[in-house]
Protein backbone atom coordinates (compact mmCIF):
# COMPACT_ATOMS: atom_id res chain seq x y z
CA UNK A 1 -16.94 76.33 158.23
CA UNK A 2 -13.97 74.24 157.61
CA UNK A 3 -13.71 71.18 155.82
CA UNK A 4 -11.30 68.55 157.61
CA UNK A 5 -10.76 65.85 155.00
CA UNK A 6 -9.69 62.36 156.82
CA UNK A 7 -9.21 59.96 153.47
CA UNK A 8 -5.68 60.30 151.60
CA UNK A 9 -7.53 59.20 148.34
CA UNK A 10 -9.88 62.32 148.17
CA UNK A 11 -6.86 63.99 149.62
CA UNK A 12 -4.66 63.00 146.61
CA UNK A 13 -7.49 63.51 144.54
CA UNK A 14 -8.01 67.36 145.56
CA UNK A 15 -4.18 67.98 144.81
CA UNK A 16 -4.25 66.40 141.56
CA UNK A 17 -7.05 68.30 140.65
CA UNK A 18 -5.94 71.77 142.30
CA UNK A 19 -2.64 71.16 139.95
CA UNK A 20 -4.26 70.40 136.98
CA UNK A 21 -6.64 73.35 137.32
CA UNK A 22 -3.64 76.04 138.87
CA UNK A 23 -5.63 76.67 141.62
CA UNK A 24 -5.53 75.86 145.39
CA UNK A 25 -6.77 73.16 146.96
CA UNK A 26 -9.83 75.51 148.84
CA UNK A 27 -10.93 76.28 144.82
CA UNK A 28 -10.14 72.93 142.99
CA UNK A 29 -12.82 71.67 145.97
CA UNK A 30 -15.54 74.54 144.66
CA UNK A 31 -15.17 73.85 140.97
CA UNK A 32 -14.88 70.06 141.26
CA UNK A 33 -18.25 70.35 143.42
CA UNK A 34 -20.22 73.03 140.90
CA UNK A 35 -18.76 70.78 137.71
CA UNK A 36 -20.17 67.61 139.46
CA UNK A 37 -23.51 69.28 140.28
CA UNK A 38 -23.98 71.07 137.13
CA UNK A 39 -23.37 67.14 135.49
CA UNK A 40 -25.60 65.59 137.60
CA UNK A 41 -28.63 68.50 137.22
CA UNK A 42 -28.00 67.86 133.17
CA UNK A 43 -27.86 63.94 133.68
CA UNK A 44 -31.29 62.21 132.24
CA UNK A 45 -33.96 60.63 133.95
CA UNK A 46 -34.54 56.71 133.65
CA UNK A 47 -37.83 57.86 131.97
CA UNK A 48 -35.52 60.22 129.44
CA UNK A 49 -33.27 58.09 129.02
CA UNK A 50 -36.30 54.78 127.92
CA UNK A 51 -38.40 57.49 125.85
CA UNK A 52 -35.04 58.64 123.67
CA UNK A 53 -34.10 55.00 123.09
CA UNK A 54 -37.59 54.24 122.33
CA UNK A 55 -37.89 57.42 119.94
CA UNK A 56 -34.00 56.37 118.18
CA UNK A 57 -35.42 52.77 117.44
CA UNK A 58 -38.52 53.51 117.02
CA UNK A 59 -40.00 50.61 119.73
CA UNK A 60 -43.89 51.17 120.40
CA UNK A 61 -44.57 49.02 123.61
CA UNK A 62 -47.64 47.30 123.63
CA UNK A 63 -50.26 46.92 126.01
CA UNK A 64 -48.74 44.41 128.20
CA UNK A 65 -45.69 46.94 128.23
CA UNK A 66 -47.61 49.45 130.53
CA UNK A 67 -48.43 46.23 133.29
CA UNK A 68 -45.84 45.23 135.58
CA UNK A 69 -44.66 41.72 135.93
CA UNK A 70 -45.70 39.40 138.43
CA UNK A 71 -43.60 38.77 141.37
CA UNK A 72 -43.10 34.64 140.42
CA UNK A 73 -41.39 36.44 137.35
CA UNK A 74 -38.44 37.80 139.44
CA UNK A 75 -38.19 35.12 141.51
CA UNK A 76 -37.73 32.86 139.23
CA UNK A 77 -35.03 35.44 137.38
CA UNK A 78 -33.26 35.16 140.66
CA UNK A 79 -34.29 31.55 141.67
CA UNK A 80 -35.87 32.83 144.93
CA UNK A 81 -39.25 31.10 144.63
């Protein structure tokens, strides 16, 4: 299946890369897409990312940590009450 690329930034983007990398533009594609996945499989959860700054400064929520806020709360963050 081909791919038919419409947008001259990802167009310029793929050449760039391709020259950088010495490859053709069909390959800089693949390796650009498996680096990108690859990144994104290794990237941390919000939940990772909240325990290992919790565990680095050693913060111990409390009680009313494991609550969510009331709604009146945002609203009034935004001004939307």
């Amino acid at each position: 299946m081909a791919i038919n690329v419409n947008n001259p930034e990802a167009d310029a983007l793929t050449r760039q890369f391709a020259q950088m990398a010495g490859v053709g533009i069909t390959d800089a594609i693949v390796i650009a897409m498996k680096e990108a996945i690859e990144r994104r499989s290794r990237a941390e959860t919000p939940l990772e990312t909240a325990a290992r700054l919790r565990a680095r400064y050693e913060v111990v929520p409390g009680d009313l940590a494991t609550h969510p806020l009331p709604r009146q709360v945002f609203d009034a963050m935004w001004d939307d009450a």
